[in-house]
Structure formats: C-alpha cells, structure tokens
N, C-alpha and C. Protein backbone atom coordinates (compact mmCIF):
# COMPACT_ATOMS: atom_id res chain seq x y z
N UNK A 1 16.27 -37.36 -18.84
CA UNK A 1 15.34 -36.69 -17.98
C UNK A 1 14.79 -35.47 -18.70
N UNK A 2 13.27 -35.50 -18.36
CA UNK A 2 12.88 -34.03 -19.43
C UNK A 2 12.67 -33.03 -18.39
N UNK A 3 12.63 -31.51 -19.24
CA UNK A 3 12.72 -30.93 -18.38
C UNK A 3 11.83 -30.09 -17.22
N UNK A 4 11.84 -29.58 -15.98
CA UNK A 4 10.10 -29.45 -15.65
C UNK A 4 9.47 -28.21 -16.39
N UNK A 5 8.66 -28.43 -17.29
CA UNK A 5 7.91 -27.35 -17.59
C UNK A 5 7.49 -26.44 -16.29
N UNK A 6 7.96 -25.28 -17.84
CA UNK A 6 7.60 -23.76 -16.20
C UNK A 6 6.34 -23.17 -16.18
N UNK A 7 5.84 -23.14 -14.94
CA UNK A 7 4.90 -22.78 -14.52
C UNK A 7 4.47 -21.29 -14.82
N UNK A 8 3.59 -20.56 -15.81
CA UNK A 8 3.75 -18.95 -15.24
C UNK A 8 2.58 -18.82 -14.87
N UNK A 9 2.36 -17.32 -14.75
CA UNK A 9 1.32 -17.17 -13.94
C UNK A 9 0.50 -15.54 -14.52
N UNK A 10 -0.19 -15.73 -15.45
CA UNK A 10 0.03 -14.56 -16.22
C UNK A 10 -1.25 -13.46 -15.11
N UNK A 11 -2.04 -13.95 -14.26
CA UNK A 11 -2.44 -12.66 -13.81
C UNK A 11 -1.69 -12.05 -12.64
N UNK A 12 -0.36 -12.36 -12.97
CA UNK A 12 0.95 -11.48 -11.87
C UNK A 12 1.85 -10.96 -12.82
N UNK A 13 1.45 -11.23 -14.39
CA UNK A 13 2.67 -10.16 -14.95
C UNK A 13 1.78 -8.75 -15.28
N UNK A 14 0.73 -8.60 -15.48
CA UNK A 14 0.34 -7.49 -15.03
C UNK A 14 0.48 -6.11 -14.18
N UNK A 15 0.46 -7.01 -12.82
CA UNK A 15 0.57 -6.39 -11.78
C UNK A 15 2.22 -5.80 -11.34
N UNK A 16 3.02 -6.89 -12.09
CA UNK A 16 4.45 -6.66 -11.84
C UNK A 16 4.81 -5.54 -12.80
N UNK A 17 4.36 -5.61 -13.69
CA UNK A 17 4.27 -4.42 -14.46
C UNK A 17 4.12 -3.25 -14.43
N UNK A 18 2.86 -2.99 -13.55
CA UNK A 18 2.27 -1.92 -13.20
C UNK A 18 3.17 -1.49 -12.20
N UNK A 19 3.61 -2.31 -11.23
CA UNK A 19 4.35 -1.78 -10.19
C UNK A 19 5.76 -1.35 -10.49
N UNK A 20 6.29 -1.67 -11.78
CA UNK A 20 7.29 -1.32 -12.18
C UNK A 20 7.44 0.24 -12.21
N UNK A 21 6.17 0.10 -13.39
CA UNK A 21 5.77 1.77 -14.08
C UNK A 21 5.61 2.72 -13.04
N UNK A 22 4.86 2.49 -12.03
CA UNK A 22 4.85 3.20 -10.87
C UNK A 22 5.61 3.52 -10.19
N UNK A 23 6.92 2.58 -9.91
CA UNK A 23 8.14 3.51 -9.11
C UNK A 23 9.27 3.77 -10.10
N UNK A 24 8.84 3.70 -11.49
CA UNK A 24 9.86 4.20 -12.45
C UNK A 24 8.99 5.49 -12.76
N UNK A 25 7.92 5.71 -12.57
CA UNK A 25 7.68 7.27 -13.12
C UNK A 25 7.54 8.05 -11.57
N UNK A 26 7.48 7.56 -10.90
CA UNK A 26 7.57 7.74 -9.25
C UNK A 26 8.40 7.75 -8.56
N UNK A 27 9.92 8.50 -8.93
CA UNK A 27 10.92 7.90 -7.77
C UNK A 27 11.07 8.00 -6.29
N UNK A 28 10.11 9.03 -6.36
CA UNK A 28 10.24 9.91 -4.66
C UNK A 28 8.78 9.14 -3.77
N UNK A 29 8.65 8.08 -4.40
CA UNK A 29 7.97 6.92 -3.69
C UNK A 29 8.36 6.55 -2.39
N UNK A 30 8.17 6.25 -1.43
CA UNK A 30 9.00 5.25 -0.24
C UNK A 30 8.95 3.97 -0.43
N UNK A 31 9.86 3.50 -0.05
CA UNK A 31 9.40 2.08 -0.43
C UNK A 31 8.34 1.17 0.73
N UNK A 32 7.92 0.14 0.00
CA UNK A 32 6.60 -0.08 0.62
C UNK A 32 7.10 -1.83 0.74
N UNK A 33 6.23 -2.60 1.28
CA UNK A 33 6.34 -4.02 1.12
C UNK A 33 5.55 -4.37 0.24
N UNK A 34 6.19 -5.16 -0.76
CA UNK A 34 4.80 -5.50 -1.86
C UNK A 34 4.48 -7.19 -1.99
N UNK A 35 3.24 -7.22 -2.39
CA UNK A 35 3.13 -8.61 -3.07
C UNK A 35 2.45 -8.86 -4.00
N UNK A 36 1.77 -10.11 -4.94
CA UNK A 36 0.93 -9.49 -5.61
C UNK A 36 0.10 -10.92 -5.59
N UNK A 37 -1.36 -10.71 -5.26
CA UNK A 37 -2.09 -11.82 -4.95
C UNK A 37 -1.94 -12.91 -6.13
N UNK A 38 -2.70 -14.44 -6.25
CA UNK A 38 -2.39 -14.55 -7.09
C UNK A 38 -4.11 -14.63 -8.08
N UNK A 39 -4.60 -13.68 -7.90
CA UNK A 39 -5.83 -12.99 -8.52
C UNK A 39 -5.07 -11.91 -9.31
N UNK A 40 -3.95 -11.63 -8.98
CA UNK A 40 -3.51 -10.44 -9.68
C UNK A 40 -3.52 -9.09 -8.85
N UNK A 41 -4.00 -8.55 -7.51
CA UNK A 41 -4.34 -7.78 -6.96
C UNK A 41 -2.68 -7.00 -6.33
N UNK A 42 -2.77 -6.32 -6.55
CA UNK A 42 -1.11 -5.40 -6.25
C UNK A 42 -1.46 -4.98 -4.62
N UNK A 43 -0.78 -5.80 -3.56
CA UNK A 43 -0.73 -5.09 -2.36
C UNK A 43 0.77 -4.68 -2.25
N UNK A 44 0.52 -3.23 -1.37
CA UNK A 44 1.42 -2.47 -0.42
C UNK A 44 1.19 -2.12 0.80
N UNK A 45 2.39 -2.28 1.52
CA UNK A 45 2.02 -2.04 3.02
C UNK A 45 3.17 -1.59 3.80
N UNK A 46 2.98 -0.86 4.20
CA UNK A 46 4.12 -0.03 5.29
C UNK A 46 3.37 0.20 6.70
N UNK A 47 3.96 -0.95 7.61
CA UNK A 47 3.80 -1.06 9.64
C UNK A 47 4.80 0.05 10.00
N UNK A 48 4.93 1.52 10.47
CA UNK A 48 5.83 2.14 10.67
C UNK A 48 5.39 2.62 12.08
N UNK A 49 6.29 4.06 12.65
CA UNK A 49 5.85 4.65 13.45
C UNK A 49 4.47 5.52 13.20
N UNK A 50 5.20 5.87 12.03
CA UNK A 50 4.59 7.47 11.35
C UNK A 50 4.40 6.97 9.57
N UNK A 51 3.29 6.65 9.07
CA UNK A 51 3.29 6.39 7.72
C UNK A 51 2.75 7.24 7.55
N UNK A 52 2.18 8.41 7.99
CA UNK A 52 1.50 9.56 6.89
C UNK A 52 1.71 10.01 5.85
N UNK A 53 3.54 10.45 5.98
CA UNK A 53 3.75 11.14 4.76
C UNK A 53 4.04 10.01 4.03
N UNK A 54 3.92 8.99 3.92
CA UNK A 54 3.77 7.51 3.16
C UNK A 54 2.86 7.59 2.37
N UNK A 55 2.06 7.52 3.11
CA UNK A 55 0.01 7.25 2.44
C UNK A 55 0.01 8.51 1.67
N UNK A 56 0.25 9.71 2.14
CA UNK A 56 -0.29 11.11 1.38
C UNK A 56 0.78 10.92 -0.01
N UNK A 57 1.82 10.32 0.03
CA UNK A 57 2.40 10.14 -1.48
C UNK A 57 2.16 9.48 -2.57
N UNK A 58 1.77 8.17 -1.62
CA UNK A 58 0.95 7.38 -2.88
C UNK A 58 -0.18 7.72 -3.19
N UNK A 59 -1.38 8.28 -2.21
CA UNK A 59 -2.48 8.78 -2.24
C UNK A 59 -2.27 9.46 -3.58
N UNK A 60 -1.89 10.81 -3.53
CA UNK A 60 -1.24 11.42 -4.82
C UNK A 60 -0.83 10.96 -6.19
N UNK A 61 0.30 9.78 -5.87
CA UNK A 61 0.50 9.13 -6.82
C UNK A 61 -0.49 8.46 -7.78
N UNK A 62 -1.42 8.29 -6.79
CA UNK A 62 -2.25 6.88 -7.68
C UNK A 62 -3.68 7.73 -7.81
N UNK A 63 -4.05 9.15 -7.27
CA UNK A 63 -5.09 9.06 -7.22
C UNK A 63 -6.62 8.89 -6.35
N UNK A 64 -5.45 9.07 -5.32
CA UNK A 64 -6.81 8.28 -3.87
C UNK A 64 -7.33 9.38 -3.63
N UNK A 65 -8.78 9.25 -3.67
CA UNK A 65 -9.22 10.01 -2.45
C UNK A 65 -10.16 9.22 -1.70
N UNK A 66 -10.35 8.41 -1.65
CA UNK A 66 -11.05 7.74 -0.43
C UNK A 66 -10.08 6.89 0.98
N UNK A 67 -10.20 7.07 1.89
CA UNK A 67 -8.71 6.56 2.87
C UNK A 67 -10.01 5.90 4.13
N UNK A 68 -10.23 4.44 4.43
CA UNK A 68 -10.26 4.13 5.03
C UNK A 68 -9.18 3.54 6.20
N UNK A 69 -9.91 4.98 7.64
CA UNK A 69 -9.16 4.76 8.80
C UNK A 69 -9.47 4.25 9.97
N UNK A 70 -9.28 3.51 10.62
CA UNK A 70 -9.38 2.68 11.21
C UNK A 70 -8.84 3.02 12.62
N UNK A 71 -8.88 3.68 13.75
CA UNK A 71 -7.73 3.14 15.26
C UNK A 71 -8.42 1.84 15.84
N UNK A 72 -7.32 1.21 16.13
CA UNK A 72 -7.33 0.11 16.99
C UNK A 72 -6.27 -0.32 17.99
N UNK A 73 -6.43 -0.96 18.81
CA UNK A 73 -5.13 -1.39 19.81
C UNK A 73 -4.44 -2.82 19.12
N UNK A 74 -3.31 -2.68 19.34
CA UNK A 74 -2.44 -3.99 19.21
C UNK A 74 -1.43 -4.00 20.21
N UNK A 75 -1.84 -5.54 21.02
CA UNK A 75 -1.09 -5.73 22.07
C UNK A 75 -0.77 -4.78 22.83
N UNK A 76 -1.85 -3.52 23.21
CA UNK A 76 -2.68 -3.11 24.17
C UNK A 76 -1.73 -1.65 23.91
N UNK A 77 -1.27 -1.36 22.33
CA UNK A 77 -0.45 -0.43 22.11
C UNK A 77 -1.60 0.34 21.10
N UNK A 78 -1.99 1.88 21.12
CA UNK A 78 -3.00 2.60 19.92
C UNK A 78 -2.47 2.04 18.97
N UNK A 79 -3.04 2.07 17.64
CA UNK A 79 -2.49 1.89 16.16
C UNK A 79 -3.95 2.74 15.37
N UNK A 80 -3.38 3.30 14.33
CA UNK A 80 -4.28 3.91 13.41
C UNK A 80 -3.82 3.13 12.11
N UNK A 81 -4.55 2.53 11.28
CA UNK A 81 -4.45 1.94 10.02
C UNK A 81 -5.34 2.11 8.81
N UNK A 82 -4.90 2.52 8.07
CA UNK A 82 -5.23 3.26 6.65
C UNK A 82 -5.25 2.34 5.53
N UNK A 83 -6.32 2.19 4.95
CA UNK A 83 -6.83 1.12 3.87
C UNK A 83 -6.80 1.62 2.95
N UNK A 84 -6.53 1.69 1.48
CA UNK A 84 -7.30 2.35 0.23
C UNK A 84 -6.93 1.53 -1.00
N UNK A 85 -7.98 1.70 -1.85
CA UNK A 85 -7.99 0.66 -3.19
C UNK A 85 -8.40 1.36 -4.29
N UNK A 86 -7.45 1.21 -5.44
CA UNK A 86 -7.84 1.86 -6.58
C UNK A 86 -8.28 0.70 -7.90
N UNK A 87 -7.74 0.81 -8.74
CA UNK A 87 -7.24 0.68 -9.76
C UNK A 87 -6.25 1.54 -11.09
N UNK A 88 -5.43 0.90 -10.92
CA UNK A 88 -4.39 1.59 -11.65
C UNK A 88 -3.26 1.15 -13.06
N UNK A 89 -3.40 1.66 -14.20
CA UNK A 89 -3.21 0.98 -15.19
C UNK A 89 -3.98 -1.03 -15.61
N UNK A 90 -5.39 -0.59 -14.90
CA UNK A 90 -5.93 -2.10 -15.27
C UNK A 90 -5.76 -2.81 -14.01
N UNK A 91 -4.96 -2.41 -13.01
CA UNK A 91 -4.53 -3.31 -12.00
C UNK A 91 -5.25 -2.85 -10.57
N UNK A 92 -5.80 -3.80 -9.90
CA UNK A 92 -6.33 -3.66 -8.61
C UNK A 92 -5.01 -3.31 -7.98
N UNK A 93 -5.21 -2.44 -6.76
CA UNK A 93 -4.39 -2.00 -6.02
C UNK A 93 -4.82 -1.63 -5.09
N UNK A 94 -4.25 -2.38 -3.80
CA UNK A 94 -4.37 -2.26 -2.56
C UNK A 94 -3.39 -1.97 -1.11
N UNK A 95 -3.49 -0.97 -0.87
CA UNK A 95 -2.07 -0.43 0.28
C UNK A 95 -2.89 -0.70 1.55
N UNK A 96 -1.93 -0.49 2.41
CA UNK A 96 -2.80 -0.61 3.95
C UNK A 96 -1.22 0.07 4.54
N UNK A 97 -1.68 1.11 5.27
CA UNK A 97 -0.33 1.79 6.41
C UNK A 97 -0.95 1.61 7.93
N UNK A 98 0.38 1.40 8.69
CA UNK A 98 -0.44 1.50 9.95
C UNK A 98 0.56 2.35 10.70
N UNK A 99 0.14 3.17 11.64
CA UNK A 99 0.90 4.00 12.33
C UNK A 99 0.93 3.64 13.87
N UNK A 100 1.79 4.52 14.39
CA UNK A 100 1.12 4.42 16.20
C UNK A 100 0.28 5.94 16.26
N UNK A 101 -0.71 6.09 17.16
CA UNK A 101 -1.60 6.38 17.32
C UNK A 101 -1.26 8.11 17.54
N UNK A 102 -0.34 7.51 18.39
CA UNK A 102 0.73 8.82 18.90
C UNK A 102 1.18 9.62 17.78
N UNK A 103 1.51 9.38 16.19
CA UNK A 103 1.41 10.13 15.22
C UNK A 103 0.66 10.99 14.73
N UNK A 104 -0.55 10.66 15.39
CA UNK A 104 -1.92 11.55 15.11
C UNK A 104 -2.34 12.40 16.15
N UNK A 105 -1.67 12.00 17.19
CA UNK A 105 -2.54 13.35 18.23
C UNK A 105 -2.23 14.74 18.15
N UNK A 106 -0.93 15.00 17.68
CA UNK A 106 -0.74 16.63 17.46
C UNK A 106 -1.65 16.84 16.34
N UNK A 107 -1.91 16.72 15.47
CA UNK A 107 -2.89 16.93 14.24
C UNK A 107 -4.26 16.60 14.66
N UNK A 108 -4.60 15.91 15.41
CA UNK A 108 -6.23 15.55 15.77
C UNK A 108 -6.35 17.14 17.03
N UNK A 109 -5.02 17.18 17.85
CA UNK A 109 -5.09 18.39 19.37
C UNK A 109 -5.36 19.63 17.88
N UNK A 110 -4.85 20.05 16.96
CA UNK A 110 -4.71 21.07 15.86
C UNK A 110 -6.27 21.04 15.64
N UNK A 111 -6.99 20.47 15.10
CA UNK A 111 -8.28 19.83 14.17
C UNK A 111 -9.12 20.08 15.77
N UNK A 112 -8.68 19.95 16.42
CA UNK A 112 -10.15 20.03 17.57
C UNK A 112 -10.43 21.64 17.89
C-alpha cells in the first residue's frame, strides 16, 4: 500500500506564521479565536461581554486605526460589534469583537 501523499496548503503557512510572531512579540495579547481562511486571510474573534480592552490591544498591536462599529440586536439582546482589517507582515488580517451593548453606555452617558 503506498502512502497518501500530504496535502499542504501553502497560503496558510504564512498566516500561521504571522500569527505566531504576533503573540510571541505580543504576550499581553488576550487570547482571541483564530482561523485562517483558506485564501490565507488571518481571522480573530472574541463574542464577550466587554471586548474593548480586547480590540484597543490589538488595535495597538497591529496598528489599527480604522474600527468599524456596528450596534445591532441579537435575539432581541443590544450587541455592538467591531470590524477591522489590516495587513500585517504580508498577511491579511481580520478581527471582529462583539460586546453587549451595555458595555458602552457608561462611556457613550461620559461622551454625551
């Protein structure tokens, strides 16, 4: 019996890469859920109560300043969800946080 040739997939060693470098020069990262398309595209995502101080670390980390935000209801509960895309060491990178809504009103009652 021969044996099954292995499959790789070289626009995910890239990305695995990159994500390496990033929480090895990054330790005070949170951890995030990752995957990595198979275009190569590096997603992260953290569904929490409160992801702010989430987003504002990687924001930092990587460079963001553009933050698409979003409120919406889910299953008739507020949610605020935060989009942003860079590129980083060559690699597309894409996070998305979502919070409850309720995380933001002392800071929006502050801001008004």
């Amino acid at each position: 019996m021969k044996p099954t040739p292995r499959t790789t997939h070289p626009a995910q060693l890239s990305p695995a890469i990159a994500l390496t470098q990033l929480l090895s020069e990054n330790p005070h990262l949170p951890a995030l859920y990752w995957d990595i398309r198979l275009d190569g595209e590096l997603n992260g995502h953290l569904w929490v109560d409160d992801s702010r101080a989430a987003s504002a670390a990687y924001r930092a980390a990587l460079g963001i300043d553009y933050v698409l935000t979003t409120p919406y209801s889910l299953r008739g509960v507020p949610v605020v969800g935060e989009s942003m895309r860079t590129v980083w060491r060559d690699v597309p990178v894409h996070l998305s946080f979502r919070s409850l809504a309720a995380a933001y009103e002392p800071a929006l009652a502050v801001a008004a």
